[in-house]
Protein backbone atom coordinates (compact mmCIF):
# COMPACT_ATOMS: atom_id res chain seq x y z
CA UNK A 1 -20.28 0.93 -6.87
CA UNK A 2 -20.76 -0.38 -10.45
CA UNK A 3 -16.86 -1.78 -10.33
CA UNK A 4 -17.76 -3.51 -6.79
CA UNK A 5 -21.16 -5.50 -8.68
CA UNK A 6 -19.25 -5.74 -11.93
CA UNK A 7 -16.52 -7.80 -9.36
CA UNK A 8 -19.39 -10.24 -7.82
CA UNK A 9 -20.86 -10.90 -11.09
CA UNK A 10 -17.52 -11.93 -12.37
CA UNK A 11 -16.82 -14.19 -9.54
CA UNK A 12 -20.00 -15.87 -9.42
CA UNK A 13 -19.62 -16.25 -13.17
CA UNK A 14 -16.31 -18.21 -12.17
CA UNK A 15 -17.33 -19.56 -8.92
CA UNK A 16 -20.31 -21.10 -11.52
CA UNK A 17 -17.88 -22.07 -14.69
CA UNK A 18 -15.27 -23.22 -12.38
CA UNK A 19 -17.49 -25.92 -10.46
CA UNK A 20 -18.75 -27.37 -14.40
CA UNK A 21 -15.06 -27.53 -15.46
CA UNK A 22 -13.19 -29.12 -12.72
CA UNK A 23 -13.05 -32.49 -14.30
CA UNK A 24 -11.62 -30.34 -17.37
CA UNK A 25 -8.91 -29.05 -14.96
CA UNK A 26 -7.68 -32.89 -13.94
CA UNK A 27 -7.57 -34.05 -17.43
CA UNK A 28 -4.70 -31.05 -18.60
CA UNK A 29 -6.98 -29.46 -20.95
CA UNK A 30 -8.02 -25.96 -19.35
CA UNK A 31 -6.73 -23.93 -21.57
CA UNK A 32 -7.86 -25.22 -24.63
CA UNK A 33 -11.10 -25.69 -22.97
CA UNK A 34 -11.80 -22.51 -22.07
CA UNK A 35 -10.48 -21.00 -25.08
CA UNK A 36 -13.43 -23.10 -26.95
CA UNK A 37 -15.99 -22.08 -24.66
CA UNK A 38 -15.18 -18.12 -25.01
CA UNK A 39 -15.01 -18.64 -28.61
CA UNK A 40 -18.55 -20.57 -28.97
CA UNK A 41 -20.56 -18.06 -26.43
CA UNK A 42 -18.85 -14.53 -27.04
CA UNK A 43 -21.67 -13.19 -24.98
CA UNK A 44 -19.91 -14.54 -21.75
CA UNK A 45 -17.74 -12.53 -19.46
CA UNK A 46 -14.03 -13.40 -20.99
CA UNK A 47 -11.46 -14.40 -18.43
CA UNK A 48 -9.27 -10.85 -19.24
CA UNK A 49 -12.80 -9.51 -18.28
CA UNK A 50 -13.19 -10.81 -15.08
CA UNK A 51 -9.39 -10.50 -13.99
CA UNK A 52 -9.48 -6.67 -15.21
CA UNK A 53 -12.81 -6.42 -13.07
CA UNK A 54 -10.78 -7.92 -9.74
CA UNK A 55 -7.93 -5.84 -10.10
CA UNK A 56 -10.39 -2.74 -10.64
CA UNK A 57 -12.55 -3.94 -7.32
CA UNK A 58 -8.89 -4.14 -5.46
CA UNK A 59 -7.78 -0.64 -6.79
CA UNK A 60 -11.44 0.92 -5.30
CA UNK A 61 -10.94 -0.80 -2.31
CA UNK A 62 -7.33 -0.10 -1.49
CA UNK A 63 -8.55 3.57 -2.21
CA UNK A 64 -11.25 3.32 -0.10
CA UNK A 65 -8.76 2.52 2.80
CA UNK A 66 -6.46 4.82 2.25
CA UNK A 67 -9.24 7.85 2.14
CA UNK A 68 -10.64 5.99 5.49
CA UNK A 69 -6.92 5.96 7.02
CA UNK A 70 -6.13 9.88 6.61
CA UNK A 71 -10.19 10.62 7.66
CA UNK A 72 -8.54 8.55 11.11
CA UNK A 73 -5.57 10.47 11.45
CA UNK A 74 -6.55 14.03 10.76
CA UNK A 75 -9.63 13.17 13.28
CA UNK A 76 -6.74 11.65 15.99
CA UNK A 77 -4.95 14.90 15.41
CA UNK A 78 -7.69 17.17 15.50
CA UNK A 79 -8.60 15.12 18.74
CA UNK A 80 -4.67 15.91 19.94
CA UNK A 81 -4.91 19.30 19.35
CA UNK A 82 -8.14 20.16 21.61
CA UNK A 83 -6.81 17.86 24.07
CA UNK A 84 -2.96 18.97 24.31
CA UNK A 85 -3.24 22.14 22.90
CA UNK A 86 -1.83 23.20 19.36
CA UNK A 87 1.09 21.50 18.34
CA UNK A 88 3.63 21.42 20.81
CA UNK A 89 6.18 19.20 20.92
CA UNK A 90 6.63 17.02 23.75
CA UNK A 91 9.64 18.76 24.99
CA UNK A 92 7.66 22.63 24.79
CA UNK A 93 4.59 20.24 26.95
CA UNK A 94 7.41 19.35 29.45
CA UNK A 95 9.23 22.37 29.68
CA UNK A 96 5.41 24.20 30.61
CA UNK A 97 4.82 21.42 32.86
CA UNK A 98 7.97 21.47 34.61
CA UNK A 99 7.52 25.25 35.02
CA UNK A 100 4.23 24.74 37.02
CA UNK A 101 5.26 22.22 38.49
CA UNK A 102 8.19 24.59 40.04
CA UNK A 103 5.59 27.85 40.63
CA UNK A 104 3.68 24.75 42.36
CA UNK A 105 6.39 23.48 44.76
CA UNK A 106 7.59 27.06 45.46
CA UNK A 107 3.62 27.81 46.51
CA UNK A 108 3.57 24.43 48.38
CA UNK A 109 6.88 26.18 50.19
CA UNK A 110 6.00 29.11 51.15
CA UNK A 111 2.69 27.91 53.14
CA UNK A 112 4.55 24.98 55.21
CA UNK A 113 7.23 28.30 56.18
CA UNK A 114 4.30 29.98 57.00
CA UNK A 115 2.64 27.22 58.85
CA UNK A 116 5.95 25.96 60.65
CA UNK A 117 6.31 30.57 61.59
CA UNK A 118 3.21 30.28 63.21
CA UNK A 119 3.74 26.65 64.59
């Protein structure tokens, strides 16, 4: 959480620095511009700062995704498992399916020879 506010502070720093120094920007000298301004207020957030702070807000966040992405896949397997069964393959699901499906027809049989007997 403190990387994640450490991030907005440093881009509203920049969002703030970068709107004063756009004429800077057009005339070619950023650099040396900026290097002056770090230099005469050491107290401000340095641009290796604020860069260091993005990539550590990216790193949290791609984390953050990847801990949500396996929390969605063990829940769609967990949610597989109580509705299919445990782990079977979808050949062992067909072969079971096919069987009752042939105790079924052989059922479904041997009431329409007793119906067409009595018929």
């Amino acid at each position: 959480m403190g990387s994640v506010a450490i991030g907005a502070l440093a881009a509203l720093i920049g969002v703030l620095s970068g709107q004063g120094m756009c004429a800077v920007i057009r005339s070619g000298k950023l650099s040396k511009r900026i290097d002056q301004i770090e230099g005469a207020m050491p107290e401000l957030i340095t641009r290796v700062e604020v860069q260091a702070a993005f990539q550590q807000v990216a790193q949290v966040e791609a984390q953050r995704l990847q801990v949500e992405q396996q929390k969605t896949m063990q829940l769609k397997q967990a949610r597989q498992i109580a509705a299919f069964g445990g782990g079977e393959t979808p050949s062992e699901m067909n072969a079971k399916i096919n069987e009752q499906l042939a105790a079924l027809q052989s059922k479904m049989n041997q009431i329409n020879s007793q119906y067409s007997a009595q018929g």
